[in-house]
PDB file of N, CA and C in Angstrom:
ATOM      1  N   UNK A   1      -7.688   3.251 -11.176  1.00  0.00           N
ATOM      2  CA  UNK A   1      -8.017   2.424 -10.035  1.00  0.00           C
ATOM      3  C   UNK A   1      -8.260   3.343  -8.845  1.00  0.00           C
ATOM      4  N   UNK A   2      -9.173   2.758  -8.228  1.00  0.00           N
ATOM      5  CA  UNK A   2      -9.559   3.920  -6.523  1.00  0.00           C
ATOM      6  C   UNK A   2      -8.886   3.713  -5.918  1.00  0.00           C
ATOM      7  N   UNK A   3      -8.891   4.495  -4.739  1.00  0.00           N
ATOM      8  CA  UNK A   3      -7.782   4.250  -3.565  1.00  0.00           C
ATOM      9  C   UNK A   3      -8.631   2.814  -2.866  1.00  0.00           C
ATOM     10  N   UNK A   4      -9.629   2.571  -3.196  1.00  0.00           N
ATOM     11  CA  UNK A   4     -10.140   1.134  -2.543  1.00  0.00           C
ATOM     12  C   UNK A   4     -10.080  -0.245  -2.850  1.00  0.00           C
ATOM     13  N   UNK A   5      -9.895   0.092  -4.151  1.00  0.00           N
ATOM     14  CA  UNK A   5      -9.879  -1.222  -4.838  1.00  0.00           C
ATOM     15  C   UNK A   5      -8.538  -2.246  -4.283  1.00  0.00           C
ATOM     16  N   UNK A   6      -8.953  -3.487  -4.600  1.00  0.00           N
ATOM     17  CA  UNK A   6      -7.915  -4.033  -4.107  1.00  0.00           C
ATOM     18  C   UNK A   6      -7.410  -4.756  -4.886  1.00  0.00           C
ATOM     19  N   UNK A   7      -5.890  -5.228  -4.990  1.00  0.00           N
ATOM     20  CA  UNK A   7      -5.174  -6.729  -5.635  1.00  0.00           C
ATOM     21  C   UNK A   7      -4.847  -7.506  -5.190  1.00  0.00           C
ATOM     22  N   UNK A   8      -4.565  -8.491  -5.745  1.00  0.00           N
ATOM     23  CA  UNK A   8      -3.439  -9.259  -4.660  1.00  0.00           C
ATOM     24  C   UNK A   8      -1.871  -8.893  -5.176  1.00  0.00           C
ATOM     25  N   UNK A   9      -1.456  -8.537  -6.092  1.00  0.00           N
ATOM     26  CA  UNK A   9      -0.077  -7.671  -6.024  1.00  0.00           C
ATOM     27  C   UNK A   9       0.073  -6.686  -6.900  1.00  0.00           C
ATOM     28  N   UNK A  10       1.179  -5.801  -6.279  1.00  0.00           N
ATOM     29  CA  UNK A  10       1.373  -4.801  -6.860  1.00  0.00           C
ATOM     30  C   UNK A  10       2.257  -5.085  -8.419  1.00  0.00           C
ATOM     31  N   UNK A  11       2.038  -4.625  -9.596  1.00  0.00           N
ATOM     32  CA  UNK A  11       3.332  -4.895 -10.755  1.00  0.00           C
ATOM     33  C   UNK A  11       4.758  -4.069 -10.159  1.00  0.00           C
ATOM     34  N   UNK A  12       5.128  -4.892 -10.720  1.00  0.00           N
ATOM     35  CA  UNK A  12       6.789  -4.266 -10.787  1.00  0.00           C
ATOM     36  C   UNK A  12       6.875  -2.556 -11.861  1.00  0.00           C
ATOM     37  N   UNK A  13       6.439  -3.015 -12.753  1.00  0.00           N
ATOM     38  CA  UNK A  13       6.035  -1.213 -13.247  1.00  0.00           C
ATOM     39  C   UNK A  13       5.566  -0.424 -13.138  1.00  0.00           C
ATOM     40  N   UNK A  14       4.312  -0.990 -11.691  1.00  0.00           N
ATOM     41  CA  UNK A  14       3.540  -0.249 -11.247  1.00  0.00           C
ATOM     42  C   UNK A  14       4.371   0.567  -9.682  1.00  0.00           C
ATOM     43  N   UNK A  15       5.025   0.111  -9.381  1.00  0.00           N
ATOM     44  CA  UNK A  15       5.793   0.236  -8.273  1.00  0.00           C
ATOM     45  C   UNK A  15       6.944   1.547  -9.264  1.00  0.00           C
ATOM     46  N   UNK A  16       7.986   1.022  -9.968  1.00  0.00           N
ATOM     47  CA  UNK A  16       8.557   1.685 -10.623  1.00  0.00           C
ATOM     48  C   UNK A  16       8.110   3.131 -11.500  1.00  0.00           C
ATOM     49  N   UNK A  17       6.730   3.044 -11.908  1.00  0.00           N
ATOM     50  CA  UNK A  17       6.213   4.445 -12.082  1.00  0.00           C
ATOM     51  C   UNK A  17       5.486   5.265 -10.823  1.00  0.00           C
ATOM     52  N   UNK A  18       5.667   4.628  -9.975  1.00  0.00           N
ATOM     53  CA  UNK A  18       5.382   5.442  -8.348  1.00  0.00           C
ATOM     54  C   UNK A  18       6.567   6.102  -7.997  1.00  0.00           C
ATOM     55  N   UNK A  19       7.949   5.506  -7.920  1.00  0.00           N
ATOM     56  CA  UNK A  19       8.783   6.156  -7.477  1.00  0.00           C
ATOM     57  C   UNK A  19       9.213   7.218  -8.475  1.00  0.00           C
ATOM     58  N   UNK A  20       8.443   7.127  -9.974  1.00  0.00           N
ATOM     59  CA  UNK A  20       9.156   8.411 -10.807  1.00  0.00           C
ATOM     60  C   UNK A  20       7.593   9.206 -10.497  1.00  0.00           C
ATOM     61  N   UNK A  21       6.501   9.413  -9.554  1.00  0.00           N
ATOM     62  CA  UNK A  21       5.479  10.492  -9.470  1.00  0.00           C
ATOM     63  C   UNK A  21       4.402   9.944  -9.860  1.00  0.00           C
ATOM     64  N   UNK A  22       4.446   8.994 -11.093  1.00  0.00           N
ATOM     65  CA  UNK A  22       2.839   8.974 -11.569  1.00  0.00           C
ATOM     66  C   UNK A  22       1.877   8.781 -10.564  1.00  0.00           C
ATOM     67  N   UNK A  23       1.392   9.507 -10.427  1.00  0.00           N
ATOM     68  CA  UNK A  23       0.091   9.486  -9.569  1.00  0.00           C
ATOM     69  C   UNK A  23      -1.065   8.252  -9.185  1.00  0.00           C
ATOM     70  N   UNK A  24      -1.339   8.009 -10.723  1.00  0.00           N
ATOM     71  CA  UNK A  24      -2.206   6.658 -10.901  1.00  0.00           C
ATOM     72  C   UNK A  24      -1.830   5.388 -10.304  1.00  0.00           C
ATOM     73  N   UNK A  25      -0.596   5.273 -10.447  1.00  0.00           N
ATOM     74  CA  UNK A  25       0.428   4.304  -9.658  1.00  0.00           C
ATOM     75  C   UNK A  25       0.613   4.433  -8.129  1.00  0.00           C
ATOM     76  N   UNK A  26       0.720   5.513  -7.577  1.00  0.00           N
ATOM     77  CA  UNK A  26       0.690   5.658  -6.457  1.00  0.00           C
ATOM     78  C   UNK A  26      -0.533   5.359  -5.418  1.00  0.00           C
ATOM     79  N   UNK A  27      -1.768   5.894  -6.138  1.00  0.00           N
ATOM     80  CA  UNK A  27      -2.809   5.520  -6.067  1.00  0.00           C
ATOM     81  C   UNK A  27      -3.004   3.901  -6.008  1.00  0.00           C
ATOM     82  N   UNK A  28      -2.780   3.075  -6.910  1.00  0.00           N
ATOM     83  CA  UNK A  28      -2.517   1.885  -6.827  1.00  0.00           C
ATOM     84  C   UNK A  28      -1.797   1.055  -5.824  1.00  0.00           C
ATOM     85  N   UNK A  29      -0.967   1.764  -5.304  1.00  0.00           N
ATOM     86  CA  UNK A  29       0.163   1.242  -4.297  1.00  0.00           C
ATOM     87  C   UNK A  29      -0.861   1.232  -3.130  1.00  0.00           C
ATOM     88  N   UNK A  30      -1.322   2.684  -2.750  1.00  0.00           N
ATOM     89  CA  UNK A  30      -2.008   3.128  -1.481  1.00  0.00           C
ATOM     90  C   UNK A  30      -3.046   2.377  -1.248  1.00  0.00           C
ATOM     91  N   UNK A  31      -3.968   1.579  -2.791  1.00  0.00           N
ATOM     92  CA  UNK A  31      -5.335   1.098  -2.731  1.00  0.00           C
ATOM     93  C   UNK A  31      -4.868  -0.263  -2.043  1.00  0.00           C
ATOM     94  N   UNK A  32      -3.635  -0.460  -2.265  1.00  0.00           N
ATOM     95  CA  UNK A  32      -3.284  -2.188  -2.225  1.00  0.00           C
ATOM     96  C   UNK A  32      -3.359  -2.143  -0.864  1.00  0.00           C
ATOM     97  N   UNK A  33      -2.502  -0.950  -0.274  1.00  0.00           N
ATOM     98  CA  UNK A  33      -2.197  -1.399   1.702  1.00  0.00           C
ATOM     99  C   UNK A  33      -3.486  -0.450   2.326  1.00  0.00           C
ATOM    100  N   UNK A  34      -4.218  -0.031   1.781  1.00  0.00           N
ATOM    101  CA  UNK A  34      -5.489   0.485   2.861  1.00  0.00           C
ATOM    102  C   UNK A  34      -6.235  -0.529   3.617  1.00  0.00           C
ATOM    103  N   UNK A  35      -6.688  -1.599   2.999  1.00  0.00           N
ATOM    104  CA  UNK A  35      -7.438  -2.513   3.636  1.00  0.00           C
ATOM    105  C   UNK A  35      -6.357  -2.750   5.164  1.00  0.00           C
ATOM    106  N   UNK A  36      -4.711  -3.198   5.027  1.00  0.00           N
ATOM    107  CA  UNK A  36      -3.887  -3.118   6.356  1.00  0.00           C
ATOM    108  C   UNK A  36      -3.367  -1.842   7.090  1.00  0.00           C
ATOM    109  N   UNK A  37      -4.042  -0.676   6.421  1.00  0.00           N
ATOM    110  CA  UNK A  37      -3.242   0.351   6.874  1.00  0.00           C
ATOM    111  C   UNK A  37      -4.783   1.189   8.201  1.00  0.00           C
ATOM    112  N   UNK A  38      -5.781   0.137   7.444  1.00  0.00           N
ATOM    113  CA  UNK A  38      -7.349   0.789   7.984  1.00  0.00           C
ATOM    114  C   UNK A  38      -7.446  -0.259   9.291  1.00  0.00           C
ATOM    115  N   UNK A  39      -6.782  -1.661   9.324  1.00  0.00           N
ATOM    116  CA  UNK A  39      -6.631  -2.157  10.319  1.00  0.00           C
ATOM    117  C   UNK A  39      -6.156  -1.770  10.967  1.00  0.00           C
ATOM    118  N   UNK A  40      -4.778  -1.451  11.026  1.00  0.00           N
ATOM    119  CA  UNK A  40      -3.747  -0.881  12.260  1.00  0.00           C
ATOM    120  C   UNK A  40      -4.751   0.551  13.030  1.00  0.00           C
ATOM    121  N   UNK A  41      -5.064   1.260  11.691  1.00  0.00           N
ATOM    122  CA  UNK A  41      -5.785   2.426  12.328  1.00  0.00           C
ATOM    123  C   UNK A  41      -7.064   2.537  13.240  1.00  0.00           C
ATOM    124  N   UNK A  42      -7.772   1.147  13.399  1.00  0.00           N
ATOM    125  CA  UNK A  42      -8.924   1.075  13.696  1.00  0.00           C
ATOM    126  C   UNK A  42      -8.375   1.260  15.714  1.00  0.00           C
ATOM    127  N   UNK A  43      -9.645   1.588  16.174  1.00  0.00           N
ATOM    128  CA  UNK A  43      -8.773   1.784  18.171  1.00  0.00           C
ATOM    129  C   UNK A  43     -10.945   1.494  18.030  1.00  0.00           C
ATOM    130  N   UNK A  44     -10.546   1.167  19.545  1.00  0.00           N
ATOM    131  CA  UNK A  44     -11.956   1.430  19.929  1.00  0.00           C
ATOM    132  C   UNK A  44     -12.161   2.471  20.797  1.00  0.00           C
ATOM    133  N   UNK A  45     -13.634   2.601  21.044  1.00  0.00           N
ATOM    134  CA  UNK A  45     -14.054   3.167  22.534  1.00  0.00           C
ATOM    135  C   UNK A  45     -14.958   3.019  22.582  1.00  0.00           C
ATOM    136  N   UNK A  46     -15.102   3.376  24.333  1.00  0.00           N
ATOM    137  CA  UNK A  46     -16.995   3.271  24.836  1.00  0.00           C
ATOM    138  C   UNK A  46     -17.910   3.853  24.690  1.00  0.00           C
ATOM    139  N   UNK A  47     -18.916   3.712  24.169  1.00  0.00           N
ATOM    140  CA  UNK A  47     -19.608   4.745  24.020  1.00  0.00           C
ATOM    141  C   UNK A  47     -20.988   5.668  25.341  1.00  0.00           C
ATOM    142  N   UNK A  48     -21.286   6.208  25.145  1.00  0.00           N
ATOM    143  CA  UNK A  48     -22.107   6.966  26.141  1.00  0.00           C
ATOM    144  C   UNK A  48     -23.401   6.170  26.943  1.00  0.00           C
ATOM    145  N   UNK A  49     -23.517   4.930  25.920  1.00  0.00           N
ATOM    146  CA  UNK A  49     -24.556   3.649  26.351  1.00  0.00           C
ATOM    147  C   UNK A  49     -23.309   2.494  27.576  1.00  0.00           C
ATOM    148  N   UNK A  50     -22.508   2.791  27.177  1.00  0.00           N
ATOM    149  CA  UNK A  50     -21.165   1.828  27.782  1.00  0.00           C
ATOM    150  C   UNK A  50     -20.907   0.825  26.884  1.00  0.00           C
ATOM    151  N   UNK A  51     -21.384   0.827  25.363  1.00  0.00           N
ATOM    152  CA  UNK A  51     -20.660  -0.167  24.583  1.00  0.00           C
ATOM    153  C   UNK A  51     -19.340  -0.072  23.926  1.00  0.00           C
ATOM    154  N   UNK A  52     -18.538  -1.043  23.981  1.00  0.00           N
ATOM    155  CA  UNK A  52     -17.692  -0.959  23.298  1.00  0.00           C
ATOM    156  C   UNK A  52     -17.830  -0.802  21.320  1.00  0.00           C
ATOM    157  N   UNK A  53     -17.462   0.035  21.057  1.00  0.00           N
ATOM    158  CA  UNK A  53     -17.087   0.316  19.542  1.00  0.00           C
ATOM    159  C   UNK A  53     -15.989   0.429  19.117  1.00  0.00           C
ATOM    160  N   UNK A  54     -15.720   0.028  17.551  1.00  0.00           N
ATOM    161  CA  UNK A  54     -14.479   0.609  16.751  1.00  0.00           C
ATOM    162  C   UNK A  54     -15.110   1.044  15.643  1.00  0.00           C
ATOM    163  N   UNK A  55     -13.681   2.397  15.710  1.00  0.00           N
ATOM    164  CA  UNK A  55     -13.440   3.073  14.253  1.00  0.00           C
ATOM    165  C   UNK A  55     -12.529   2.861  14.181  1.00  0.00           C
ATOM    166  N   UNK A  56     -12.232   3.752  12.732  1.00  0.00           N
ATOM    167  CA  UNK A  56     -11.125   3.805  11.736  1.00  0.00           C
ATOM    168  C   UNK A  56     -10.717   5.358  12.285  1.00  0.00           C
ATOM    169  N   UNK A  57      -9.490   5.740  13.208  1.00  0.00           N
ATOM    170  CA  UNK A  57      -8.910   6.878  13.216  1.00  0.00           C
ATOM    171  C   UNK A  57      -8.404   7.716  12.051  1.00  0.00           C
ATOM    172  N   UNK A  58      -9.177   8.712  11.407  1.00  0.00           N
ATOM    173  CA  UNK A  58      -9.016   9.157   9.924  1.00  0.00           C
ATOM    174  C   UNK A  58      -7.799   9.806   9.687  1.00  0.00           C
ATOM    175  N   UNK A  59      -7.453   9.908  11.132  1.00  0.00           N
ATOM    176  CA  UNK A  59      -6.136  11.270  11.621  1.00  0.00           C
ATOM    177  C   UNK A  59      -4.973  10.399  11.159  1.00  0.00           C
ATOM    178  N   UNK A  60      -4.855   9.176  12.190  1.00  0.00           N
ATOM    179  CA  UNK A  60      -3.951   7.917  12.158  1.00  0.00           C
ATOM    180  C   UNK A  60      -3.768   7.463  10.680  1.00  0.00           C
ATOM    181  N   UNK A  61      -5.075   7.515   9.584  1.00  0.00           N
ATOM    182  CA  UNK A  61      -5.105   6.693   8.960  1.00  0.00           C
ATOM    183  C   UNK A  61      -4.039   7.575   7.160  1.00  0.00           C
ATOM    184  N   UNK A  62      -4.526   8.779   7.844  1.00  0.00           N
ATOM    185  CA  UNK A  62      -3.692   9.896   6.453  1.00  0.00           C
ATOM    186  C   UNK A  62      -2.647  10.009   6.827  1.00  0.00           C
ATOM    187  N   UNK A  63      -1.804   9.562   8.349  1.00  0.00           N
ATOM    188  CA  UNK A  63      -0.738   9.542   8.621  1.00  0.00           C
ATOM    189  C   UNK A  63       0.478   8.927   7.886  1.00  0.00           C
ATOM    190  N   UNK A  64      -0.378   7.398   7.772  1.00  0.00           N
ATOM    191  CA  UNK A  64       0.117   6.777   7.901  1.00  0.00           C
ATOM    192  C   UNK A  64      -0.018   6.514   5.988  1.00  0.00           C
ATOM    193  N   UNK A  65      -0.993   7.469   5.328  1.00  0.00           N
ATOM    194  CA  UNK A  65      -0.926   7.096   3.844  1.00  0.00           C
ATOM    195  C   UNK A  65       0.118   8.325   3.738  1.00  0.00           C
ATOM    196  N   UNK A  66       0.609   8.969   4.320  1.00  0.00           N
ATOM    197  CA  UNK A  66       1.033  10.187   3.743  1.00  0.00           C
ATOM    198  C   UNK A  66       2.764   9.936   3.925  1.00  0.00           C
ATOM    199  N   UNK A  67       2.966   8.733   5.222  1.00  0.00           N
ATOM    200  CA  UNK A  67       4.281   8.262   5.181  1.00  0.00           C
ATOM    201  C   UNK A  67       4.753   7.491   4.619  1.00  0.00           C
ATOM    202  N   UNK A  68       3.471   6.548   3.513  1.00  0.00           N
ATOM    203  CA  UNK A  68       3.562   5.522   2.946  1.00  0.00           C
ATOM    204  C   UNK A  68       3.751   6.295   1.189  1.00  0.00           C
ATOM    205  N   UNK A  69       3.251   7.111   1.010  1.00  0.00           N
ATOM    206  CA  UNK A  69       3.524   7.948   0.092  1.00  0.00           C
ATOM    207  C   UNK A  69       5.232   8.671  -0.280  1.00  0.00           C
ATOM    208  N   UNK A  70       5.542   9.105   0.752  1.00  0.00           N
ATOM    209  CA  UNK A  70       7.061   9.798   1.291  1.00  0.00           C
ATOM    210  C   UNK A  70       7.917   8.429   0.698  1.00  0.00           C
ATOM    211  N   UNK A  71       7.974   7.263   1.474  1.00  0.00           N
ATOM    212  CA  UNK A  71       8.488   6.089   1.170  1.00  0.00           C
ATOM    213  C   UNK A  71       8.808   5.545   0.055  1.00  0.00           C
ATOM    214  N   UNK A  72       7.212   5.613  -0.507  1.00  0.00           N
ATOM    215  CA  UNK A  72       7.384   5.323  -2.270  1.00  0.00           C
ATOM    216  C   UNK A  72       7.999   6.054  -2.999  1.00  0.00           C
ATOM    217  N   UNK A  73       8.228   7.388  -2.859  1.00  0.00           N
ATOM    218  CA  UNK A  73       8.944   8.063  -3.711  1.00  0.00           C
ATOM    219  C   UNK A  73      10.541   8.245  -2.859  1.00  0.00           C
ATOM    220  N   UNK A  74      10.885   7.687  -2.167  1.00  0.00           N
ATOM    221  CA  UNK A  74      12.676   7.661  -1.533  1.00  0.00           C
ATOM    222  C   UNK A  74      12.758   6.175  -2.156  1.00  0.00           C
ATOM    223  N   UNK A  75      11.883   5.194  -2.726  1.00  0.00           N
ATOM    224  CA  UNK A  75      12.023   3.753  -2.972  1.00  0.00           C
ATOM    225  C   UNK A  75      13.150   3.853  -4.222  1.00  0.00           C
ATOM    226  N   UNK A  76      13.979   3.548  -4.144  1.00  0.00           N
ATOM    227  CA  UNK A  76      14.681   3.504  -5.868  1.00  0.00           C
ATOM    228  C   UNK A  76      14.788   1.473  -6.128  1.00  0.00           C
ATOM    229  N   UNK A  77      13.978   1.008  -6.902  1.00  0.00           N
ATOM    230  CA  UNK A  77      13.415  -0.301  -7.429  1.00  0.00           C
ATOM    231  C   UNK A  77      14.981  -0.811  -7.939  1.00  0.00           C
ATOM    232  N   UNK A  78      15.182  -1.556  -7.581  1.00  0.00           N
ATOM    233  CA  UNK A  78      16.228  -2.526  -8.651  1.00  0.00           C
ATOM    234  C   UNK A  78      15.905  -3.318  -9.615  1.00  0.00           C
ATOM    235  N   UNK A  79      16.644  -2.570 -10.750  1.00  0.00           N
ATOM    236  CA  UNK A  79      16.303  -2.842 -12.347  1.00  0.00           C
ATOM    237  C   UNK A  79      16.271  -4.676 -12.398  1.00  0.00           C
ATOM    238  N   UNK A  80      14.870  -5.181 -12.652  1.00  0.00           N
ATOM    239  CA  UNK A  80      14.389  -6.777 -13.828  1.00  0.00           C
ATOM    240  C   UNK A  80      14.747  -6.717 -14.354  1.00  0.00           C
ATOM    241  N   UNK A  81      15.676  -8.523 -14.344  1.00  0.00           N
ATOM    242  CA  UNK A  81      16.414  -8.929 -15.427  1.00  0.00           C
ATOM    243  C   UNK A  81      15.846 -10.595 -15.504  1.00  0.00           C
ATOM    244  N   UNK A  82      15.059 -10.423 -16.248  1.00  0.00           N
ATOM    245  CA  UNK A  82      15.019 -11.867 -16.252  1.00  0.00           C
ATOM    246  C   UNK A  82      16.097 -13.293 -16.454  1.00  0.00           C
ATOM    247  N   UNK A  83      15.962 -13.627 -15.730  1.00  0.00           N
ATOM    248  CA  UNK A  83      17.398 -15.032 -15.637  1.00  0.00           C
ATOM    249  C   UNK A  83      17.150 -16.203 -16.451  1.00  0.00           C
ATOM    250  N   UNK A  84      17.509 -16.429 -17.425  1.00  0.00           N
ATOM    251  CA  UNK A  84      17.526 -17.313 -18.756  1.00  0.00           C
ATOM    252  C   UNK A  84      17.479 -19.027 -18.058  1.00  0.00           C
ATOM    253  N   UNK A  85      16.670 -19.853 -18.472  1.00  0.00           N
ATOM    254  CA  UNK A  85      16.721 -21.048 -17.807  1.00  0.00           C
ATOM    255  C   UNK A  85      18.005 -21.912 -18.103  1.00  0.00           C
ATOM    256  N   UNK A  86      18.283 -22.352 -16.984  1.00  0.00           N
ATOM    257  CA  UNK A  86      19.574 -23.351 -17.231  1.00  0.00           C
ATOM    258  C   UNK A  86      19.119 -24.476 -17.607  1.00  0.00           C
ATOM    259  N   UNK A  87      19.963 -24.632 -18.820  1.00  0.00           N
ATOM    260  CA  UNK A  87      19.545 -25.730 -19.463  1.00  0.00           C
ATOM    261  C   UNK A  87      20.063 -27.366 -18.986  1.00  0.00           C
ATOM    262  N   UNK A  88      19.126 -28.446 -18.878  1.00  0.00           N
ATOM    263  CA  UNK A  88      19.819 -29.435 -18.431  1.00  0.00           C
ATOM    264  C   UNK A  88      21.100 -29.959 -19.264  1.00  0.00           C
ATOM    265  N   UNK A  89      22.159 -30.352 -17.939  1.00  0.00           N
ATOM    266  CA  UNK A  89      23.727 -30.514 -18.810  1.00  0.00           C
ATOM    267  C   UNK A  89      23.300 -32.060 -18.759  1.00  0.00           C
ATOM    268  N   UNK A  90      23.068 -33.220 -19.367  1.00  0.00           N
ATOM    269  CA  UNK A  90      22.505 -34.265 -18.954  1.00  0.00           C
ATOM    270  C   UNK A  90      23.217 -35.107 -20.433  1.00  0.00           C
TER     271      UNK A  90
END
């Protein structure tokens, strides 16, 4: 998966092989929050015509993948257990 692609969630094993290194996984994590991590990073300014513009601060934006990276690997996941359905007492 690219760092662009997107999901709507991350797996639970996919999270759990991030905090042991796999790369591919991490990658996965990073692809999921870029689309919000490229928002926060975006600032504007004026330009030399006097229009207002926005970018994406690239500086801001590896900052903030590189602390999001740090994170994932201090994450230690609490072990799934799936909870057995209670059966009706009826």
């Amino acid at each position: 998966m690219s760092i662009n692609t997107v999901s709507k969630t991350i797996s639970y094993e996919t999270i759990v092989k991030a905090t042991q290194g796999d790369t591919h996984s991490i990658d996965q994590i990073i692809g999921f929050y870029t689309p919000y991590m490229q928002a926060l990073a975006t600032v504007e300014y004026v330009g030399d015509n006097g229009k207002i513009y926005f970018a994406v601060d690239e500086e801001m934006l590896g900052r903030m993948r590189a602390k999001l990276m740090k994170r994932v690997m201090k994450f230690k996941p609490v072990p799934y257990q799936r909870k057995e359905k209670e059966r009706c007492r009826c």
